[in-house]
C-alpha atoms as a PDB file:
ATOM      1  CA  UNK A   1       8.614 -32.128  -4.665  1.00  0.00           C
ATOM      2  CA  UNK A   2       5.015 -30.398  -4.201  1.00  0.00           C
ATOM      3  CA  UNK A   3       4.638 -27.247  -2.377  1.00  0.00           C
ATOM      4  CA  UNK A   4       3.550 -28.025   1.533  1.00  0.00           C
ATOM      5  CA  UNK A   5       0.111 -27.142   2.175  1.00  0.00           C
ATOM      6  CA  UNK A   6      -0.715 -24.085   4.467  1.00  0.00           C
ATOM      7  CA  UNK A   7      -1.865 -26.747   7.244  1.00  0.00           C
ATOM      8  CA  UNK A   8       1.462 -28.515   6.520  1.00  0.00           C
ATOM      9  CA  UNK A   9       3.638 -24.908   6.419  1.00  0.00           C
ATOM     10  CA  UNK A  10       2.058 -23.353   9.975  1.00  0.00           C
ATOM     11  CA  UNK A  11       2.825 -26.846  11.577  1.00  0.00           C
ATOM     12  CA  UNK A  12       6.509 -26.594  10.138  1.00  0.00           C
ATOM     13  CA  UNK A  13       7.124 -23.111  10.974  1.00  0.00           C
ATOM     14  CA  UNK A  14       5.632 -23.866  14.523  1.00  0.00           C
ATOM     15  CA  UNK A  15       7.378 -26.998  14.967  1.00  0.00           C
ATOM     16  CA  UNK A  16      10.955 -24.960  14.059  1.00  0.00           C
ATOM     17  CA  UNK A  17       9.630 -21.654  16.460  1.00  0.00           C
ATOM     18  CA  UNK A  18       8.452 -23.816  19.472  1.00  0.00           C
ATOM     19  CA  UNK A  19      11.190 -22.620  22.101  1.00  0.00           C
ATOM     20  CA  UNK A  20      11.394 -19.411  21.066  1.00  0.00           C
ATOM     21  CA  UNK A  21       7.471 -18.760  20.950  1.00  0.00           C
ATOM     22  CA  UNK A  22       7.371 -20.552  24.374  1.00  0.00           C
ATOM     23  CA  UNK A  23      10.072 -17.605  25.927  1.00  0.00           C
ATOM     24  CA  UNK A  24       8.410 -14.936  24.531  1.00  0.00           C
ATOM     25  CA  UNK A  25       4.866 -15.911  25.809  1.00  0.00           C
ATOM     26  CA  UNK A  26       6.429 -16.518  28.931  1.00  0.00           C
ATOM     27  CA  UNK A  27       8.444 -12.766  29.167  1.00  0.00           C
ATOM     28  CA  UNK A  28       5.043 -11.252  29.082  1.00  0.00           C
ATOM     29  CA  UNK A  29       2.797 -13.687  30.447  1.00  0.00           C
ATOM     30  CA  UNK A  30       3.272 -15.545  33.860  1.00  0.00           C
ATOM     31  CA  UNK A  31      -0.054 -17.368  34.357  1.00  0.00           C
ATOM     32  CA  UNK A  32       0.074 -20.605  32.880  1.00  0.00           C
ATOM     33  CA  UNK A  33      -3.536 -20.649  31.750  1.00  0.00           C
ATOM     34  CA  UNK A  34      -3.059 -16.887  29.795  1.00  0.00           C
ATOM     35  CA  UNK A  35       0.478 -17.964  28.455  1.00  0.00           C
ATOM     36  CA  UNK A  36      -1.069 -20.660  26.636  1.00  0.00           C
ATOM     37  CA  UNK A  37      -3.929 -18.546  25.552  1.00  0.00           C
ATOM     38  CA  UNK A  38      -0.984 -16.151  24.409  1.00  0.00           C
ATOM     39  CA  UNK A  39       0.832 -18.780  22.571  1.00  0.00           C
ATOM     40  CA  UNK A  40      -2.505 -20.111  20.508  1.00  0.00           C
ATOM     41  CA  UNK A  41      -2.983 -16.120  19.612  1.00  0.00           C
ATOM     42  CA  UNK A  42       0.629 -15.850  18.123  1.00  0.00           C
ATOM     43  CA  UNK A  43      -0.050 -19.298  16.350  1.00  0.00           C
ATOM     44  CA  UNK A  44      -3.262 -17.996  15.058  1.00  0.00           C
ATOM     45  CA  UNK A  45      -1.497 -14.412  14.226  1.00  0.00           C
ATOM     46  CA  UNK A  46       1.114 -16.942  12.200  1.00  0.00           C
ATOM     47  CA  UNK A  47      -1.644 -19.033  10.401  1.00  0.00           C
ATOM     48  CA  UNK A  48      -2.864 -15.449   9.233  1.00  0.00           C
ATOM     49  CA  UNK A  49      -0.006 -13.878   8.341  1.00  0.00           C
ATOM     50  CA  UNK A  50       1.956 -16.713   6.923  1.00  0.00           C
ATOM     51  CA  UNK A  51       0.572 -16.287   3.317  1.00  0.00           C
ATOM     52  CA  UNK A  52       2.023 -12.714   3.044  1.00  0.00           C
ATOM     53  CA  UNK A  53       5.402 -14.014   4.062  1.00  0.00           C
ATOM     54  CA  UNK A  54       7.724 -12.941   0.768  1.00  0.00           C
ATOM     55  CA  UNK A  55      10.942 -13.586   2.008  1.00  0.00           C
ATOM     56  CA  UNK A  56      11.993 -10.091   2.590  1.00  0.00           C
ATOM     57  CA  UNK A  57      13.537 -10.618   6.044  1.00  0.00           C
ATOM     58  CA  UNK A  58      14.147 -14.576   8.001  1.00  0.00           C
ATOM     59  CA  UNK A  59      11.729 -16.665   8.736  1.00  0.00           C
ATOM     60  CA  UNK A  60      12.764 -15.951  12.495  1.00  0.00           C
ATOM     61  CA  UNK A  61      12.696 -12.093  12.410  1.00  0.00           C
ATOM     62  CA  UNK A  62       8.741 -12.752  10.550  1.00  0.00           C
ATOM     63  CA  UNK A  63       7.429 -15.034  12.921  1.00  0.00           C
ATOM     64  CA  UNK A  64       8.772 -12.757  16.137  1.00  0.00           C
ATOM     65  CA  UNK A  65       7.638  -9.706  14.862  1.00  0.00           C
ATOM     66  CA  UNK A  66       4.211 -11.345  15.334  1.00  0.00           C
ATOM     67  CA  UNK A  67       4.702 -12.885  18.377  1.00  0.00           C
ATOM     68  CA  UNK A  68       5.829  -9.527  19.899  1.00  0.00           C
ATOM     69  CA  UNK A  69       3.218  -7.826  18.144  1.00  0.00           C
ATOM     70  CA  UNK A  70       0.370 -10.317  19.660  1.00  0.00           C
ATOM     71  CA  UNK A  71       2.080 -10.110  23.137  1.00  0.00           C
ATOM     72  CA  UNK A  72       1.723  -6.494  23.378  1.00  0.00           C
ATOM     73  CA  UNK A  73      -1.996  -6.629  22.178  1.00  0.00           C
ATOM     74  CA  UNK A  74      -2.537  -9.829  25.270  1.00  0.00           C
ATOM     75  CA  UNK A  75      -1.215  -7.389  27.581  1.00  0.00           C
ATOM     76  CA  UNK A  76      -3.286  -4.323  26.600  1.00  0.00           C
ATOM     77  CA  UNK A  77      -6.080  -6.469  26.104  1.00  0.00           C
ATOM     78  CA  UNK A  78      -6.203  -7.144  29.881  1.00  0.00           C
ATOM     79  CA  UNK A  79      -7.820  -5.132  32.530  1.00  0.00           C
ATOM     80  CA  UNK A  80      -4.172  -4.050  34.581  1.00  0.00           C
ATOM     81  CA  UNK A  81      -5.354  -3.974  37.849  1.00  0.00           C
ATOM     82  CA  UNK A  82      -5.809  -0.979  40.205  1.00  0.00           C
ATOM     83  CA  UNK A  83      -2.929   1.174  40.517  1.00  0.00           C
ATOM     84  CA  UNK A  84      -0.545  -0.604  38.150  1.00  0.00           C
ATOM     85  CA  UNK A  85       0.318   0.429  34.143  1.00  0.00           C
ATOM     86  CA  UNK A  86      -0.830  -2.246  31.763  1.00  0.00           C
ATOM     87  CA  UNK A  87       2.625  -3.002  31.113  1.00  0.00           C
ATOM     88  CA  UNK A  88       3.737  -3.603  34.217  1.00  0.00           C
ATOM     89  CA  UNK A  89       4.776  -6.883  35.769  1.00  0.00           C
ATOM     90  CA  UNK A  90       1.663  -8.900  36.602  1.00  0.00           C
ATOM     91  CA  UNK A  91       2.860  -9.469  40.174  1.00  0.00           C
ATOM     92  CA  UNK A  92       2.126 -13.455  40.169  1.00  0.00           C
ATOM     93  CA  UNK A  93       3.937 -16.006  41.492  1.00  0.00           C
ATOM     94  CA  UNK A  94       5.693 -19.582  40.760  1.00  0.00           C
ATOM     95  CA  UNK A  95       6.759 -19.168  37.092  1.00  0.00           C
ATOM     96  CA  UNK A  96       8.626 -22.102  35.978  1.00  0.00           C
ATOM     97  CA  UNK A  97       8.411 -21.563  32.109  1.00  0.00           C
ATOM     98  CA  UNK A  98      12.666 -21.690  32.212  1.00  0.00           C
ATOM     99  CA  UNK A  99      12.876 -25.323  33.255  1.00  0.00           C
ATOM    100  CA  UNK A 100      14.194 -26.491  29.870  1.00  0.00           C
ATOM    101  CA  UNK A 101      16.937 -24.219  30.399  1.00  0.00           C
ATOM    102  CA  UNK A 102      18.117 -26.107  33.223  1.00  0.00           C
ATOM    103  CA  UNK A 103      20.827 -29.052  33.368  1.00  0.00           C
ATOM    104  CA  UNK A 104      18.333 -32.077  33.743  1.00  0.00           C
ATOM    105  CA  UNK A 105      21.558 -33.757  36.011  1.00  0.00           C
ATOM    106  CA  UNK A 106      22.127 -31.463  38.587  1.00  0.00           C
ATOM    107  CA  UNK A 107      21.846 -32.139  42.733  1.00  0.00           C
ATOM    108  CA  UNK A 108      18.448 -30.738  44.052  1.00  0.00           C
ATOM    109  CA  UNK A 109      19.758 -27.534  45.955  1.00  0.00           C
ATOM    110  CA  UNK A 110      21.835 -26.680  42.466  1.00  0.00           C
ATOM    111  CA  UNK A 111      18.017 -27.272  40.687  1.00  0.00           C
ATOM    112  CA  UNK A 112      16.389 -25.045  42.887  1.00  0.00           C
ATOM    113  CA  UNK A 113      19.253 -22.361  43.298  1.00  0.00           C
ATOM    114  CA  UNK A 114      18.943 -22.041  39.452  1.00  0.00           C
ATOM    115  CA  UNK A 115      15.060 -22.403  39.109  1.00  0.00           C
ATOM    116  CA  UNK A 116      14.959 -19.223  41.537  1.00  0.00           C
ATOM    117  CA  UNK A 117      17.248 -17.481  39.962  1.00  0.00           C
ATOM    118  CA  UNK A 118      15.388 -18.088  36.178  1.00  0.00           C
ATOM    119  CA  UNK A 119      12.199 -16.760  38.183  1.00  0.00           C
ATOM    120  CA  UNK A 120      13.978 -14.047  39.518  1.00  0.00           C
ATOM    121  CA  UNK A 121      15.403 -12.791  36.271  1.00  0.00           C
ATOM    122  CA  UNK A 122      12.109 -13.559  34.538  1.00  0.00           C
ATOM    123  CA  UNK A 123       9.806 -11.685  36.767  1.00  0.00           C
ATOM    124  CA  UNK A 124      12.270  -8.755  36.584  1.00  0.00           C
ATOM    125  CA  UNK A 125      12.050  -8.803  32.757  1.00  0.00           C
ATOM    126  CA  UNK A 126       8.193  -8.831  32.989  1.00  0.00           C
ATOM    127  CA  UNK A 127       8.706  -5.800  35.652  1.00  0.00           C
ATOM    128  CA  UNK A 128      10.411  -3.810  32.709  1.00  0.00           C
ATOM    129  CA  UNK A 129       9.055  -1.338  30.522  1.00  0.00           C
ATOM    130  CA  UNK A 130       7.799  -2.696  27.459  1.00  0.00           C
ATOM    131  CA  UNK A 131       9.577  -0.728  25.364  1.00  0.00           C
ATOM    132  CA  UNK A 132      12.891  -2.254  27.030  1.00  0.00           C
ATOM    133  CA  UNK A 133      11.254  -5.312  27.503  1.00  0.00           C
ATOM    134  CA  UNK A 134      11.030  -5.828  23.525  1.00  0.00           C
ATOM    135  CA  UNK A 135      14.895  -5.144  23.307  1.00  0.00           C
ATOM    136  CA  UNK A 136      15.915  -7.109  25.832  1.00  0.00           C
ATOM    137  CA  UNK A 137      13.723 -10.328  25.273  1.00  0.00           C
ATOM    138  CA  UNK A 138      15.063 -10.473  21.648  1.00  0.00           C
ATOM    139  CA  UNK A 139      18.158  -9.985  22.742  1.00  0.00           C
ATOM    140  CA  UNK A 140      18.456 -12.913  24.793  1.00  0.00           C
ATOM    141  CA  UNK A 141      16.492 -14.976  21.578  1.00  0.00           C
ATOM    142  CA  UNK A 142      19.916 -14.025  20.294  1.00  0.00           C
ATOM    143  CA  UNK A 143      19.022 -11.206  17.469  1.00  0.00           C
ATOM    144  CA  UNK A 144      21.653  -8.584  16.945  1.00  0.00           C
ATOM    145  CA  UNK A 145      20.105  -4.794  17.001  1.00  0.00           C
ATOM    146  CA  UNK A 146      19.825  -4.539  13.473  1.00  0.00           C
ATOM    147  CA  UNK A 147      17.502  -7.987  13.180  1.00  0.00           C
ATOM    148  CA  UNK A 148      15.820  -6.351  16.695  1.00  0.00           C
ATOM    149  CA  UNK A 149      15.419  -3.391  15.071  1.00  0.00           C
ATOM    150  CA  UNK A 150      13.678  -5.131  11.720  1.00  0.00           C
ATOM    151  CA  UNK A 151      11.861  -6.848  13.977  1.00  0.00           C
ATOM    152  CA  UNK A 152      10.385  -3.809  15.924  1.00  0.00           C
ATOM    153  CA  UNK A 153      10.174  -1.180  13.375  1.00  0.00           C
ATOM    154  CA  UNK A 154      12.863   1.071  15.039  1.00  0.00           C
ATOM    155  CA  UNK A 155      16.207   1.690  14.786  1.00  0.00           C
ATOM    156  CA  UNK A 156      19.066  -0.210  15.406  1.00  0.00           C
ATOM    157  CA  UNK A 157      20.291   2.758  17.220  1.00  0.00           C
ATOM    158  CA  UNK A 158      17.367   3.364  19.281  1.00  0.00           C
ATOM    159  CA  UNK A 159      17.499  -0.430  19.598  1.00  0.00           C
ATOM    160  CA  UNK A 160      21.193   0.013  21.324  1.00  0.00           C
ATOM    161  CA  UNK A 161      19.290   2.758  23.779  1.00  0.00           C
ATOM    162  CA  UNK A 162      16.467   0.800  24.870  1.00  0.00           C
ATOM    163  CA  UNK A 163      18.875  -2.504  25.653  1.00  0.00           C
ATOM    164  CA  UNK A 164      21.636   0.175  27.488  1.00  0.00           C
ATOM    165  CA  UNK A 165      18.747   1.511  29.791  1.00  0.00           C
ATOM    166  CA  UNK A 166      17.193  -2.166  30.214  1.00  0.00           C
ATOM    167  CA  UNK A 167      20.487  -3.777  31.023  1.00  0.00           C
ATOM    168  CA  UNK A 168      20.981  -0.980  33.468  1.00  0.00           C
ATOM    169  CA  UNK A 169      17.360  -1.086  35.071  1.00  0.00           C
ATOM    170  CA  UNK A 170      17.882  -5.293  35.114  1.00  0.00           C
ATOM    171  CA  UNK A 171      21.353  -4.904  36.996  1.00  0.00           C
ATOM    172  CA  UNK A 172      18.996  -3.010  39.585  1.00  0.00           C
ATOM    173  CA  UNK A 173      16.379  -4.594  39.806  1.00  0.00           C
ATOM    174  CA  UNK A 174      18.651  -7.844  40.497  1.00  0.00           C
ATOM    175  CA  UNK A 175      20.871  -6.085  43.072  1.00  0.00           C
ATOM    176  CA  UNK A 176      23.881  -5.899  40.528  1.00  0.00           C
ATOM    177  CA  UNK A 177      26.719  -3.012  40.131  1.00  0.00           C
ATOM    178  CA  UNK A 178      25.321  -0.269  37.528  1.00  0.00           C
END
């Protein structure tokens, strides 16, 4: 068996990243239009970097490293609008980036109860600070602290911190018991 061309390997390594490159994009991006001018930039960031890949850490912890990496760069690329911090939530409306998350069976009111409640907990991780934003978005891609940590270039301790104070800003910002 020949080695897969680099064409070949970015199409793989997209293919096997979709869903999780799709979440990210959308926990820092709610416009459609920009997500998906997000989500070509963290393809093109992979196409780039994929030659250096040696192995050193998962294919999973490589490829979000970049896509974290190239979502902080979209939002500091962009002009935050008067008054706000570049980080901040974006304010938009009507994300429904969550939709595959969502039993395709359910009655209609049990579909919308749970589309609001995706868009609720979505715009109130966008409304975080990034540096609990990073944390927390991994965490829910299901990385443990120390892959978080790999993928961040911090500490798995400091990684503990910033998901403590995020969790506790979340349960707020959601109307939950801190």
């Amino acid at each position: 068996m020949g080695v897969a061309k680099p064409d070949q390997e970015l199409e793989r390594v997209l293919s096997a990243h979709a869903a999780v490159l799709s979440r990210i994009a959308a926990s820092y991006e709610s416009r459609p239009a920009l997500r998906e001018e997000l989500l070509q930039d963290i393809a093109f960031a992979i196409w780039r970097a994929l030659p250096t890949f040696r192995g050193e850490s998962s294919e999973q912890s490589f490829v979000l490293r970049i896509a974290t990496n190239r979502a902080i760069s979209h939002l500091a690329a962009r002009q935050p609008e008067k008054g706000t911090h570049p980080f901040a939530a974006d304010g938009t409306k009507g994300c429904d980036s969550f939709e595959n998350v969502v039993d395709p069976m359910p009655r209609p009111d049990e579909l919308a109860a749970r589309h609001q409640g995706a868009e609720r907990l979505q715009r109130a991780v966008r409304a975080l600070p990034l540096p609990l934003r990073q944390v927390v978005v991994l965490t829910f891609e299901g990385l443990d602290h120390e892959e978080s940590a790999r993928v961040l270039g911090i500490t798995a301790g400091n990684v503990a911190v910033r998901l403590h104070r995020g969790k506790n800003l979340l349960k707020q910002m959601l109307g939950g018991p801190t």
